[in-house]
PDB file of N, CA and C in Angstrom:
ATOM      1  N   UNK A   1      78.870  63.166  96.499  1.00  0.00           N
ATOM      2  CA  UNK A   1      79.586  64.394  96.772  1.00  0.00           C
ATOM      3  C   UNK A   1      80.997  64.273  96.209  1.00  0.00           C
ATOM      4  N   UNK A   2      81.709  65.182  95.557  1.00  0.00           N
ATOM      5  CA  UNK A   2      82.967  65.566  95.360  1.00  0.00           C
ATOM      6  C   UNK A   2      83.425  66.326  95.740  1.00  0.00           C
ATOM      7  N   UNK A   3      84.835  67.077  95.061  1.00  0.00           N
ATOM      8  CA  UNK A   3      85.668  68.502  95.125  1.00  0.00           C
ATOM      9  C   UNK A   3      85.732  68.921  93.872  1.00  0.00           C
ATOM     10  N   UNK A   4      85.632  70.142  93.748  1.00  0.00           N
ATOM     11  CA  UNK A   4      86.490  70.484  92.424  1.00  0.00           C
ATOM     12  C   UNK A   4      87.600  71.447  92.578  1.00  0.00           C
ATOM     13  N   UNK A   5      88.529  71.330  91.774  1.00  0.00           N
ATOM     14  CA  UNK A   5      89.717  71.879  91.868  1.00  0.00           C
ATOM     15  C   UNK A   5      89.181  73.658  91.840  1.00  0.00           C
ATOM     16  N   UNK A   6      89.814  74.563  92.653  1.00  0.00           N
ATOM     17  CA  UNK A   6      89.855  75.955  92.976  1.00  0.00           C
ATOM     18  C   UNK A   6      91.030  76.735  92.533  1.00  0.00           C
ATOM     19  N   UNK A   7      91.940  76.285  92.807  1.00  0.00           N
ATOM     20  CA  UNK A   7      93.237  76.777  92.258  1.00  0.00           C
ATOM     21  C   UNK A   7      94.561  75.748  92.139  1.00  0.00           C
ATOM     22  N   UNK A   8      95.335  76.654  91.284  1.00  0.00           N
ATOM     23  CA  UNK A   8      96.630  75.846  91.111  1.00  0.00           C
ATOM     24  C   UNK A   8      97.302  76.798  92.020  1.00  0.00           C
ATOM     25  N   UNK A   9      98.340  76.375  93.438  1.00  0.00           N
ATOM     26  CA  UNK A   9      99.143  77.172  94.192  1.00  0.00           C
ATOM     27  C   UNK A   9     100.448  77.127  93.659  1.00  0.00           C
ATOM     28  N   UNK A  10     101.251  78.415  93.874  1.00  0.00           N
ATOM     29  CA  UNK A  10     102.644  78.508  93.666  1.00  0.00           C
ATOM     30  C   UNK A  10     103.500  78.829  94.849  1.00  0.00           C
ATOM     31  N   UNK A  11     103.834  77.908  96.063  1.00  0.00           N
ATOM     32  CA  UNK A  11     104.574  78.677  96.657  1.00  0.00           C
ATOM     33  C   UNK A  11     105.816  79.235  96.120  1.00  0.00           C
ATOM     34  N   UNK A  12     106.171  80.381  96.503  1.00  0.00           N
ATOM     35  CA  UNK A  12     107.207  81.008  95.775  1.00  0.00           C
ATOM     36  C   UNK A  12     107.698  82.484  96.682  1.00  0.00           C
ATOM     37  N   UNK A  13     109.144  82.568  96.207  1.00  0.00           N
ATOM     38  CA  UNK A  13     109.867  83.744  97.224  1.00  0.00           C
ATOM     39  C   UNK A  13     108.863  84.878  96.939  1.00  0.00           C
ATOM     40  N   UNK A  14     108.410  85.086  95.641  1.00  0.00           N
ATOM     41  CA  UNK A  14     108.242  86.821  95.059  1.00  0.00           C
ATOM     42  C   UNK A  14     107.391  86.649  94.309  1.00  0.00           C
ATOM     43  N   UNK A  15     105.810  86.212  95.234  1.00  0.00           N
ATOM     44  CA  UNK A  15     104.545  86.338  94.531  1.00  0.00           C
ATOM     45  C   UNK A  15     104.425  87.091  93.489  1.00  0.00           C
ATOM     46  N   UNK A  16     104.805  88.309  93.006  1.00  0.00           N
ATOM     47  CA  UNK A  16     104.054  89.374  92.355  1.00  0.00           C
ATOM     48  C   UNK A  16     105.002  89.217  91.419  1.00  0.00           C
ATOM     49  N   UNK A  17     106.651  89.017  91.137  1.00  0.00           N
ATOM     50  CA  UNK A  17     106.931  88.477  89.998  1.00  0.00           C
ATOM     51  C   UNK A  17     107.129  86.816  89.639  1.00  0.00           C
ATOM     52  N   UNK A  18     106.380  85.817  89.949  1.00  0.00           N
ATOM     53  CA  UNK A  18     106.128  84.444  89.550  1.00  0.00           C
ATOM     54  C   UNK A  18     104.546  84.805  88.852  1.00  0.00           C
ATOM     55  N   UNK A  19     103.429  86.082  89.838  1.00  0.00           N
ATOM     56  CA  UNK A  19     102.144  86.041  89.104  1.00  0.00           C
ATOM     57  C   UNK A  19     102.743  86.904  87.797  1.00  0.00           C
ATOM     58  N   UNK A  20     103.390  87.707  87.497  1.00  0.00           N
ATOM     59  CA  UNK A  20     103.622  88.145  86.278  1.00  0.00           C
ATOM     60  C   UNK A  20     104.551  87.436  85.508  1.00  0.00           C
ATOM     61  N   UNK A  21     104.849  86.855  85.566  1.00  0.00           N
ATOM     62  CA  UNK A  21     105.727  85.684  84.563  1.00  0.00           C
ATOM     63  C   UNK A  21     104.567  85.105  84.413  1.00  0.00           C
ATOM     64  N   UNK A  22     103.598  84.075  85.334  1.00  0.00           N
ATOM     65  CA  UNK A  22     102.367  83.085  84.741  1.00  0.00           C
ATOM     66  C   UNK A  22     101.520  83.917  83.717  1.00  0.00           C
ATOM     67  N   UNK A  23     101.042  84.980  84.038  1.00  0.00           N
ATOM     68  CA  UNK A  23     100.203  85.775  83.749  1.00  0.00           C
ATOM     69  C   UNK A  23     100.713  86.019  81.998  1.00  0.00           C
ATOM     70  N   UNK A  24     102.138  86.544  81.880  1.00  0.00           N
ATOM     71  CA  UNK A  24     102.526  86.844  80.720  1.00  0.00           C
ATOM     72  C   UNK A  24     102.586  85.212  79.801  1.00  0.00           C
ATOM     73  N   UNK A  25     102.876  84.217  80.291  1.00  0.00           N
ATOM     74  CA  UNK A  25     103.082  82.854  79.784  1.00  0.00           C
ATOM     75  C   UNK A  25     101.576  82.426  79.197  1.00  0.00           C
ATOM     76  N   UNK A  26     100.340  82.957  80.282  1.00  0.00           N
ATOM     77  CA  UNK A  26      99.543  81.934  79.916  1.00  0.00           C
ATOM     78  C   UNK A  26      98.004  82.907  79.577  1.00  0.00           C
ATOM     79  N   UNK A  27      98.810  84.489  79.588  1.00  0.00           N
ATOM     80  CA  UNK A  27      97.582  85.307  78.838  1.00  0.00           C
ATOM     81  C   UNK A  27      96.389  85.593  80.443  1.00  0.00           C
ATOM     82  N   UNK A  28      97.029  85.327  81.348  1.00  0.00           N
ATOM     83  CA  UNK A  28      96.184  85.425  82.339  1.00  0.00           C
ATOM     84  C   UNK A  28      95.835  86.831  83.293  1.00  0.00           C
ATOM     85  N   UNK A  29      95.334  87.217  83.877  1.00  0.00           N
ATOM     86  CA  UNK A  29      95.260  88.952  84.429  1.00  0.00           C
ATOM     87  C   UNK A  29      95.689  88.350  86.507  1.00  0.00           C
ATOM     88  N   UNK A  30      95.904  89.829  86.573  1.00  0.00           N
ATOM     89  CA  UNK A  30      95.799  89.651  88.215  1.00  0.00           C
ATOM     90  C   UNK A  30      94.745  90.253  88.508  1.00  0.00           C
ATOM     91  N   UNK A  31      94.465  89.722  89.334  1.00  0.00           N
ATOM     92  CA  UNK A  31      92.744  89.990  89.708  1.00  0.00           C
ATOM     93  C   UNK A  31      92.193  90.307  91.368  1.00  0.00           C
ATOM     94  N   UNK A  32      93.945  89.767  92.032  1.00  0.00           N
ATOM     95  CA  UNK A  32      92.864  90.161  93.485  1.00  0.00           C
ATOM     96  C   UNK A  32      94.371  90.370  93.994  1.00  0.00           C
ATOM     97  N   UNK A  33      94.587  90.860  94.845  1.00  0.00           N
ATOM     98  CA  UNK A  33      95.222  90.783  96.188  1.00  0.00           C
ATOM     99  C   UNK A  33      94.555  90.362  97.448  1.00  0.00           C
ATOM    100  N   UNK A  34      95.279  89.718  98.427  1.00  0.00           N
ATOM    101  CA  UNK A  34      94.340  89.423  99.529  1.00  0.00           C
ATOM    102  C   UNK A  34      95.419  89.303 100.668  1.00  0.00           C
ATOM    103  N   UNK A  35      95.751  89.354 102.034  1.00  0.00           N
ATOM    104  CA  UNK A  35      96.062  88.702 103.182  1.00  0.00           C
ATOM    105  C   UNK A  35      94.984  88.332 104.234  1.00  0.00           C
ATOM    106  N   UNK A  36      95.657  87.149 104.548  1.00  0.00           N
ATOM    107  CA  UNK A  36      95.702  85.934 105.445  1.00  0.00           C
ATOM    108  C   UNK A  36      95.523  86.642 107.264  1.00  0.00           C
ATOM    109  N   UNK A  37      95.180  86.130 107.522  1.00  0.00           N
ATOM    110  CA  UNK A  37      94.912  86.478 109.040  1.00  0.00           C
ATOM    111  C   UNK A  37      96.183  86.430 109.572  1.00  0.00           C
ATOM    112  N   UNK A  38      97.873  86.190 108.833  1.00  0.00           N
ATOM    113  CA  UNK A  38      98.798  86.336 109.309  1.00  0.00           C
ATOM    114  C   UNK A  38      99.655  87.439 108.981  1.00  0.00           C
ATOM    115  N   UNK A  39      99.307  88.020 107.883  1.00  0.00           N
ATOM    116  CA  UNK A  39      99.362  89.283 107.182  1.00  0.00           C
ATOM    117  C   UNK A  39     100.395  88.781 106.114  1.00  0.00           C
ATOM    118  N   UNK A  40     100.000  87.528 105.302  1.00  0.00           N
ATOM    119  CA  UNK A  40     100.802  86.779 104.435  1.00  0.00           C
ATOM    120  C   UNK A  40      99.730  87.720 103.011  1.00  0.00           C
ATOM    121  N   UNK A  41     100.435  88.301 101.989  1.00  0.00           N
ATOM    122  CA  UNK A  41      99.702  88.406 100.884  1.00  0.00           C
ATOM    123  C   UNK A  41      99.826  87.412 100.022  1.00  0.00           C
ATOM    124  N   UNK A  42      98.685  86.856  99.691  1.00  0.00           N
ATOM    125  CA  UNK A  42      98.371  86.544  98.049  1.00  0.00           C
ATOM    126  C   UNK A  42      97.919  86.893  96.924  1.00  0.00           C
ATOM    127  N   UNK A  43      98.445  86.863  95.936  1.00  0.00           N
ATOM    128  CA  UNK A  43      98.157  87.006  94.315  1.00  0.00           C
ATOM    129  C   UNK A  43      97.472  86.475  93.836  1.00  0.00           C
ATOM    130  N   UNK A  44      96.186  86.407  93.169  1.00  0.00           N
ATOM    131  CA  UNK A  44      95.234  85.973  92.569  1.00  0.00           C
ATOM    132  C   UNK A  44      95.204  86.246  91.387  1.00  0.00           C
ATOM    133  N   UNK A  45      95.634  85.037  90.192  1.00  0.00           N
ATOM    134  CA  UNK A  45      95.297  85.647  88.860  1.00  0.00           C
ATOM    135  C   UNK A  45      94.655  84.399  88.260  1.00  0.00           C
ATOM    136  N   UNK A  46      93.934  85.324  87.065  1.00  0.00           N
ATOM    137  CA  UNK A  46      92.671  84.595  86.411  1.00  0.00           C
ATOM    138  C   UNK A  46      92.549  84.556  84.866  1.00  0.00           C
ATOM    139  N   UNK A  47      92.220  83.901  84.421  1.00  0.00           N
ATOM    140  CA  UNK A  47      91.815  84.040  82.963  1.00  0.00           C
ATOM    141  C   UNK A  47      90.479  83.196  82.786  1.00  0.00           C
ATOM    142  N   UNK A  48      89.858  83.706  81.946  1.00  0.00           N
ATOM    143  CA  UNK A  48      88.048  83.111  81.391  1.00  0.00           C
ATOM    144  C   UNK A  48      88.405  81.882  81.044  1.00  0.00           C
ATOM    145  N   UNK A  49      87.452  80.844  81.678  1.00  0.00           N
ATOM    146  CA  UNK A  49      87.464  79.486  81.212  1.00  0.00           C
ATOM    147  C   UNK A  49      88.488  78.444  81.987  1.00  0.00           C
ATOM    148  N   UNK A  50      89.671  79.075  82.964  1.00  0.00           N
ATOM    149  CA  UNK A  50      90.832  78.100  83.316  1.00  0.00           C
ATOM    150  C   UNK A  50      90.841  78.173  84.794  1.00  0.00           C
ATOM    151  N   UNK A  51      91.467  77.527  85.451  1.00  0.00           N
ATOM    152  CA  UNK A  51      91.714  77.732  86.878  1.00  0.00           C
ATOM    153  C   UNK A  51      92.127  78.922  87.176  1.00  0.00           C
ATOM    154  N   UNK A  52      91.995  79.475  88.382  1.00  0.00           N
ATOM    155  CA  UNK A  52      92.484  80.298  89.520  1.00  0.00           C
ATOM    156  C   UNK A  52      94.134  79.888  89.781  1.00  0.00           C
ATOM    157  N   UNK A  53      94.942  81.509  89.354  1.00  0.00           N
ATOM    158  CA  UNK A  53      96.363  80.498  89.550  1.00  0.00           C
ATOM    159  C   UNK A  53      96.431  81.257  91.234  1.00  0.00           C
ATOM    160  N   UNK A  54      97.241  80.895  92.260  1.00  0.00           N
ATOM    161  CA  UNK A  54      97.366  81.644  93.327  1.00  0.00           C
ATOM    162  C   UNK A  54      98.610  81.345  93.630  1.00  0.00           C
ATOM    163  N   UNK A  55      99.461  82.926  93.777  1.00  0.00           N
ATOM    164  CA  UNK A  55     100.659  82.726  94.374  1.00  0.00           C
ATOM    165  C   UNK A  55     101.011  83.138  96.050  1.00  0.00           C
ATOM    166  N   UNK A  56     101.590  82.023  96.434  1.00  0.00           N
ATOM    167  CA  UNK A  56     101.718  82.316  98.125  1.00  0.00           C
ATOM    168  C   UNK A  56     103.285  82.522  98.209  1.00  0.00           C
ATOM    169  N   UNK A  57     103.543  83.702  98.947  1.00  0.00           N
ATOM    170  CA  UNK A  57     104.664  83.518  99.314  1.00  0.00           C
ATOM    171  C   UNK A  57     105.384  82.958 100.948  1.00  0.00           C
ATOM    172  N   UNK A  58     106.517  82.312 100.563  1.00  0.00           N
ATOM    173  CA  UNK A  58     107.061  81.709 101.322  1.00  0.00           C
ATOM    174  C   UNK A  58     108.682  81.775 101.219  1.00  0.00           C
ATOM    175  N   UNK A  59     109.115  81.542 102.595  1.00  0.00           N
ATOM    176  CA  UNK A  59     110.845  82.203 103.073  1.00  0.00           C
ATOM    177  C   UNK A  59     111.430  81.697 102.015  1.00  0.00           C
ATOM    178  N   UNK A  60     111.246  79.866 101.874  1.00  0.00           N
ATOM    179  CA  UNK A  60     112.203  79.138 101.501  1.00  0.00           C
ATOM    180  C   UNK A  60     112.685  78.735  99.871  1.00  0.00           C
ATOM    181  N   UNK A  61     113.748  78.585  99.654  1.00  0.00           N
ATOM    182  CA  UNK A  61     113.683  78.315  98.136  1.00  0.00           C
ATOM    183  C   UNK A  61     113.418  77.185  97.912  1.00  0.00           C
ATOM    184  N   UNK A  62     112.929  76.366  96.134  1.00  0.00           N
ATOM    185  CA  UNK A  62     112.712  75.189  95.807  1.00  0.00           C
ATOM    186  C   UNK A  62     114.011  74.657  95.857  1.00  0.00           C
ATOM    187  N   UNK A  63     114.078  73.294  96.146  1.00  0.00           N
ATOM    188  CA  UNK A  63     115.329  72.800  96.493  1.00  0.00           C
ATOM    189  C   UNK A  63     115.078  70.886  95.946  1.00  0.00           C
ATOM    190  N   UNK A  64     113.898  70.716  95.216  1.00  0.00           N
ATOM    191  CA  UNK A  64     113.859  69.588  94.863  1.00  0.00           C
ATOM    192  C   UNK A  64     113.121  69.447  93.589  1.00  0.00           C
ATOM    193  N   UNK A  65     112.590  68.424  92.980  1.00  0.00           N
ATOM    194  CA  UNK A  65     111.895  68.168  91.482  1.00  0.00           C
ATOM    195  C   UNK A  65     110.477  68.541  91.873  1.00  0.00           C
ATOM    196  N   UNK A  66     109.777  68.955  91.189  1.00  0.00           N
ATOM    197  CA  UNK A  66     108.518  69.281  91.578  1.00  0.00           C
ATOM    198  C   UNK A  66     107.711  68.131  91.219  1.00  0.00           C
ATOM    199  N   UNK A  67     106.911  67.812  92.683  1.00  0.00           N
ATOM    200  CA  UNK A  67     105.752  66.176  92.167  1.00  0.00           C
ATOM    201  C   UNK A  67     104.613  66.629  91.645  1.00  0.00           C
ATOM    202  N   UNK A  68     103.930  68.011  90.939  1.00  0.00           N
ATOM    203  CA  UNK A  68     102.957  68.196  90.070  1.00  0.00           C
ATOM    204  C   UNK A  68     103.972  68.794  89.498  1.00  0.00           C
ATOM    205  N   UNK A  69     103.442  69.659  88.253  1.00  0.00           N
ATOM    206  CA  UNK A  69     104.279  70.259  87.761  1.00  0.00           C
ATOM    207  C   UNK A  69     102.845  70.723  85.884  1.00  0.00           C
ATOM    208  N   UNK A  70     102.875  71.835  85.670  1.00  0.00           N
ATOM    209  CA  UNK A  70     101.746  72.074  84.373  1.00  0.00           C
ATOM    210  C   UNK A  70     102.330  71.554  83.517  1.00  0.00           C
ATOM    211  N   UNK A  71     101.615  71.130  82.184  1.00  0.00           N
ATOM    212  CA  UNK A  71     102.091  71.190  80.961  1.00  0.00           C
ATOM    213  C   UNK A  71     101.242  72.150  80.456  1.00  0.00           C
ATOM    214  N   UNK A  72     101.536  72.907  79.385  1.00  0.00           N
ATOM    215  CA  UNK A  72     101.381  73.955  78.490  1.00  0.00           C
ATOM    216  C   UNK A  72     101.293  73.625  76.887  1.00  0.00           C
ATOM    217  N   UNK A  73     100.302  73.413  76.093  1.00  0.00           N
ATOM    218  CA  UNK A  73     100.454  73.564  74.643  1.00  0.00           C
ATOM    219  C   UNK A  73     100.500  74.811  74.072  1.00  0.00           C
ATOM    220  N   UNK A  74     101.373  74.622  72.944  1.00  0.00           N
ATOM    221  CA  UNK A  74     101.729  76.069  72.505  1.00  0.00           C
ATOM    222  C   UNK A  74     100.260  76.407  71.050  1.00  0.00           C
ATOM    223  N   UNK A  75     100.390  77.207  70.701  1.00  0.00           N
ATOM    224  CA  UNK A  75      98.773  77.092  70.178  1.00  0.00           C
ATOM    225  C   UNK A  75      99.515  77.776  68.383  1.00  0.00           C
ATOM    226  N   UNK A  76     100.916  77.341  68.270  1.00  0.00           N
ATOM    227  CA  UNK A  76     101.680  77.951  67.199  1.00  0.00           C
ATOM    228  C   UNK A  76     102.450  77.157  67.290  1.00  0.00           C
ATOM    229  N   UNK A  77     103.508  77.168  66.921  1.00  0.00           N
ATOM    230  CA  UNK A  77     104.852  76.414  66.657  1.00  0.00           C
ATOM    231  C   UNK A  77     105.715  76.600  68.208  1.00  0.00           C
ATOM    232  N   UNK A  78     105.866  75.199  68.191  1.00  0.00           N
ATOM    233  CA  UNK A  78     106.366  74.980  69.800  1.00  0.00           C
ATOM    234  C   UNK A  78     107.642  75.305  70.095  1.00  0.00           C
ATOM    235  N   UNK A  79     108.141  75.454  68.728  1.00  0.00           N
ATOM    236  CA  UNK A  79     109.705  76.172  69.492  1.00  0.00           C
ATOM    237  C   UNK A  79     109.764  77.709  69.509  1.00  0.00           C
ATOM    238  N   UNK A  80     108.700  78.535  68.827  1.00  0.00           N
ATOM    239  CA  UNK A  80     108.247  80.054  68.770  1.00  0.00           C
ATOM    240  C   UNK A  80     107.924  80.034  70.235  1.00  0.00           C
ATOM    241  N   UNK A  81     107.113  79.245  71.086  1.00  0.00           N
ATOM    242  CA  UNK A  81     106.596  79.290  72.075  1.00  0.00           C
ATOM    243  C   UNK A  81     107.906  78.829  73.258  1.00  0.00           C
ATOM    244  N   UNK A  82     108.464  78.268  72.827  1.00  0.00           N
ATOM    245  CA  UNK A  82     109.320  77.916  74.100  1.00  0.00           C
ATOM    246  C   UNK A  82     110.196  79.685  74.154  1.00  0.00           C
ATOM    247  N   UNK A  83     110.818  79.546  72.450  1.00  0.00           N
ATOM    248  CA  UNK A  83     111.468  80.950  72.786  1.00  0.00           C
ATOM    249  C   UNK A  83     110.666  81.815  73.710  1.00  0.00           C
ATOM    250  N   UNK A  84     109.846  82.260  73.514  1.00  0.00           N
ATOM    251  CA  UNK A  84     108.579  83.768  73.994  1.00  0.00           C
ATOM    252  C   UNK A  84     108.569  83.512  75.724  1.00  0.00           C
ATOM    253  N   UNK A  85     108.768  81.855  75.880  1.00  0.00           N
ATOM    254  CA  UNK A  85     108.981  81.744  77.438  1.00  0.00           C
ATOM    255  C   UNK A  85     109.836  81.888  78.251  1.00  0.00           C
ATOM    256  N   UNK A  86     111.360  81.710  77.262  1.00  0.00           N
ATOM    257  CA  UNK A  86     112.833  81.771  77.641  1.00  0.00           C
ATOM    258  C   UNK A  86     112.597  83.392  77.587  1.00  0.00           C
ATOM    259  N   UNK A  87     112.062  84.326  76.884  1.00  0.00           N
ATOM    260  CA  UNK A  87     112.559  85.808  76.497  1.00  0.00           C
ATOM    261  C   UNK A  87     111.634  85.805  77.516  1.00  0.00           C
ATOM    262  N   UNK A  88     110.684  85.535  78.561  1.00  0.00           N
ATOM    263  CA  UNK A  88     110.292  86.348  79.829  1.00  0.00           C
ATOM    264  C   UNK A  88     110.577  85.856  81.043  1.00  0.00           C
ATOM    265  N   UNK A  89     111.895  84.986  80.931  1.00  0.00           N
ATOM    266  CA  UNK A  89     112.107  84.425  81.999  1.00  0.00           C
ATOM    267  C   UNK A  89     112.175  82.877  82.447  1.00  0.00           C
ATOM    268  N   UNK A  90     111.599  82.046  81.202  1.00  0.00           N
ATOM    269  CA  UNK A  90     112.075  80.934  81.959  1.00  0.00           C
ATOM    270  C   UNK A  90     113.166  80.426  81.117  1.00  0.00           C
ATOM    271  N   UNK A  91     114.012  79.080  81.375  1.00  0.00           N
ATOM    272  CA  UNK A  91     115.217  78.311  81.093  1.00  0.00           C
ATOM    273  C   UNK A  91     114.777  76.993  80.816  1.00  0.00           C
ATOM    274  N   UNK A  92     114.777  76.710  79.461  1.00  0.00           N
ATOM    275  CA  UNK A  92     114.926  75.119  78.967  1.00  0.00           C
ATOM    276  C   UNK A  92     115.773  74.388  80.150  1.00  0.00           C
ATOM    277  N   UNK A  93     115.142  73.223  80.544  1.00  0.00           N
ATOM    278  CA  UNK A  93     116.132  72.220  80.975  1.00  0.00           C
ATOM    279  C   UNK A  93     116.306  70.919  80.282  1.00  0.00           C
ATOM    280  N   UNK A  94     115.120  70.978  79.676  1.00  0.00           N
ATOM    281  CA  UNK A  94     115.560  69.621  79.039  1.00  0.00           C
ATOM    282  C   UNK A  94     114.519  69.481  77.294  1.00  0.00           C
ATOM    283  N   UNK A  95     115.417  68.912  76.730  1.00  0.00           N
ATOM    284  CA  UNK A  95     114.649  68.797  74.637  1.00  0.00           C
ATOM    285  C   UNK A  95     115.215  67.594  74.517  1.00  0.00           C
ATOM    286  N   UNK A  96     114.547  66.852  74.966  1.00  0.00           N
ATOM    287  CA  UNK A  96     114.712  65.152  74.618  1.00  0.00           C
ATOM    288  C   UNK A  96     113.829  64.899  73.454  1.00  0.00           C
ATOM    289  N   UNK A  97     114.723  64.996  72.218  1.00  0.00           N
ATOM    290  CA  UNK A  97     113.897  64.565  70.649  1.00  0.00           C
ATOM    291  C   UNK A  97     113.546  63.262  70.824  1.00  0.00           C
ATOM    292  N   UNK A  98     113.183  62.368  71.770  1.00  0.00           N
ATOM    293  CA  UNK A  98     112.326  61.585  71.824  1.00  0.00           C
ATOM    294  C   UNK A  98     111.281  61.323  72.247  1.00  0.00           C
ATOM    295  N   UNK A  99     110.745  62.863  72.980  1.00  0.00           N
ATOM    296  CA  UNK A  99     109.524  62.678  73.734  1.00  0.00           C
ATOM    297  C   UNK A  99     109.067  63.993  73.376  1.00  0.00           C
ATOM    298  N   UNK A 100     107.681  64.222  72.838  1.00  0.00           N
ATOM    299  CA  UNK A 100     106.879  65.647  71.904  1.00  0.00           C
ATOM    300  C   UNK A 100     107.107  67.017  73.206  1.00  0.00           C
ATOM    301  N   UNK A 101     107.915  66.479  74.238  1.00  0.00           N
ATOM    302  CA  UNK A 101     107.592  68.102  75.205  1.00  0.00           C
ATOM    303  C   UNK A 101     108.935  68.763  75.837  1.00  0.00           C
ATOM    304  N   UNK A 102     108.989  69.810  75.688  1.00  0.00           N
ATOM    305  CA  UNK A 102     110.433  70.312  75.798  1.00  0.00           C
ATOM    306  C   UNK A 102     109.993  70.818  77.374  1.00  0.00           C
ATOM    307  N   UNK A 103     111.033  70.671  78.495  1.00  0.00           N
ATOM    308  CA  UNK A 103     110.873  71.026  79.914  1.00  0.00           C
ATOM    309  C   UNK A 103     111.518  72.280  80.175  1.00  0.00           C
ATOM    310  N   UNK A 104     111.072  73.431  80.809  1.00  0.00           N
ATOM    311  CA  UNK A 104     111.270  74.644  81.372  1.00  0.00           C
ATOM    312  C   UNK A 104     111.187  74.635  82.500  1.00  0.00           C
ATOM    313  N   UNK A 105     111.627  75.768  83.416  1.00  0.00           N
ATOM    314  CA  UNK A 105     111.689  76.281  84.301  1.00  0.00           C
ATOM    315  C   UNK A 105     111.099  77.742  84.434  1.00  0.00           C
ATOM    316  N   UNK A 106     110.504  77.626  85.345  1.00  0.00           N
ATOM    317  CA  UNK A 106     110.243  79.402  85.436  1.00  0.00           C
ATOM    318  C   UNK A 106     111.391  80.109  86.554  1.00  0.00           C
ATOM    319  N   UNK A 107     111.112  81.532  86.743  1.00  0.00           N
ATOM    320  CA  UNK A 107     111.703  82.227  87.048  1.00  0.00           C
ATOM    321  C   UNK A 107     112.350  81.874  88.758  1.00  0.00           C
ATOM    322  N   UNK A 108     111.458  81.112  89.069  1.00  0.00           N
ATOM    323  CA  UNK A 108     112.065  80.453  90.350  1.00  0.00           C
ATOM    324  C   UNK A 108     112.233  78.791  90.442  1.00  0.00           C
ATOM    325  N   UNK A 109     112.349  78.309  89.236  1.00  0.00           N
ATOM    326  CA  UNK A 109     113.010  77.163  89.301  1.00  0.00           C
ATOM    327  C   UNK A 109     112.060  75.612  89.277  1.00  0.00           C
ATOM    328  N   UNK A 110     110.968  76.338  88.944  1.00  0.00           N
ATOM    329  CA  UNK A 110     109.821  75.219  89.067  1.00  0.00           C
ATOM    330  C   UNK A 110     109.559  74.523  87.315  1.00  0.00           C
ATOM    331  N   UNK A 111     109.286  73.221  87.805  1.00  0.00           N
ATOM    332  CA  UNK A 111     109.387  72.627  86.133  1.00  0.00           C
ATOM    333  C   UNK A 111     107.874  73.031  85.586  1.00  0.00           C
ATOM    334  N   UNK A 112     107.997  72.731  84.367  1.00  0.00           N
ATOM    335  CA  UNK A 112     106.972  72.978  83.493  1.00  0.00           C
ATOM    336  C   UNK A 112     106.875  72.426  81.546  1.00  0.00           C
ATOM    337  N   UNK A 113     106.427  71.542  80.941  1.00  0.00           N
ATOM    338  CA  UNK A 113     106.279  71.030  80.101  1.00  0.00           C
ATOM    339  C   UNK A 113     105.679  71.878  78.833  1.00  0.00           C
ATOM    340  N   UNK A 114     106.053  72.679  77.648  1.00  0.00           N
ATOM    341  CA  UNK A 114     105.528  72.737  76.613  1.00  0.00           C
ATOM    342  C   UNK A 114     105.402  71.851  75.904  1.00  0.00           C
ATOM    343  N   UNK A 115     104.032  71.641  75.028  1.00  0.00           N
ATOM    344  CA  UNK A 115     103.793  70.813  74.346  1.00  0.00           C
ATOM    345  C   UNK A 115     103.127  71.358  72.665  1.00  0.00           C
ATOM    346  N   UNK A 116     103.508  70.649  72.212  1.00  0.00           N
ATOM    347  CA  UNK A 116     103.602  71.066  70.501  1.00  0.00           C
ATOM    348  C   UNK A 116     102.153  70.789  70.458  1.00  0.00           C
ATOM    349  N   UNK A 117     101.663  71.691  69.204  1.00  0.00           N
ATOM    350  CA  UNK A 117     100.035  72.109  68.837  1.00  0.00           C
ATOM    351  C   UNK A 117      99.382  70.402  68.763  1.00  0.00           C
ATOM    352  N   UNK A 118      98.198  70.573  69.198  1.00  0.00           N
ATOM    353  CA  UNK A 118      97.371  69.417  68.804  1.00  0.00           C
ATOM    354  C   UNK A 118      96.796  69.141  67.686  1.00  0.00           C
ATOM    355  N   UNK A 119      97.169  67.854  67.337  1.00  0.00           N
ATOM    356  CA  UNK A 119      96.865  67.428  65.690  1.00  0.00           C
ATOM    357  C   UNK A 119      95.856  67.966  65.167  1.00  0.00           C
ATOM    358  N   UNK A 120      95.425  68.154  64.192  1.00  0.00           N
ATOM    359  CA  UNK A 120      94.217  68.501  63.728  1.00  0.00           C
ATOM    360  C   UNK A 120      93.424  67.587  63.503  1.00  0.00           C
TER     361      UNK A 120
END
């Protein structure tokens, strides 16, 4: 017996704009709304072939480094792609020309790794 992974969670202040920032980043749709037996809504968005992203909202802001965190390959030229991510919202934090992945932030402060096209 195993698990398999169901979703990637986002807690975050403002479900509905963190699912439209992912959604625009990673080509993905929203697909469900739902609340919780506490009358908490969640965001459900999807794309063919990838995980379930789900955003939960919650009071508090991020206030530390994130211990998962995605990486992203760009499927074009990785600095076309970082721009297209900065123009919907997220912020480079870090382009260390010694390591192939430039680090972002999204719109609420969570890290995230682009990574340059895979060799051929």
């Amino acid at each position: 017996m195993s698990s398999r992974m169901e979703a990637i969670v986002f807690d975050c202040r403002d479900a509905e704009a963190q699912a439209a920032f992912w959604c625009a980043a990673l080509d993905y749709e929203i697909t469900r709304r739902w609340q919780d037996k506490y009358g908490v809504e969640y965001v459900e968005a999807n794309a063919e072939g990838a995980p379930m992203l789900l955003f939960y909202p919650v009071p508090d802001r991020k206030t530390a480094k994130n211990r998962v965190h995605l990486d992203v390959r760009a499927t074009g030229s990785q600095y076309d792609e970082v721009a297209r991510l900065v123009a919907i919202g997220a912020r480079v934090v870090d382009d260390d020309a010694m390591v192939p992945w430039v680090v972002l932030q999204d719109p609420e402060g969570n890290e995230f790794c682009v990574l340059p096209p895979r060799p051929e």
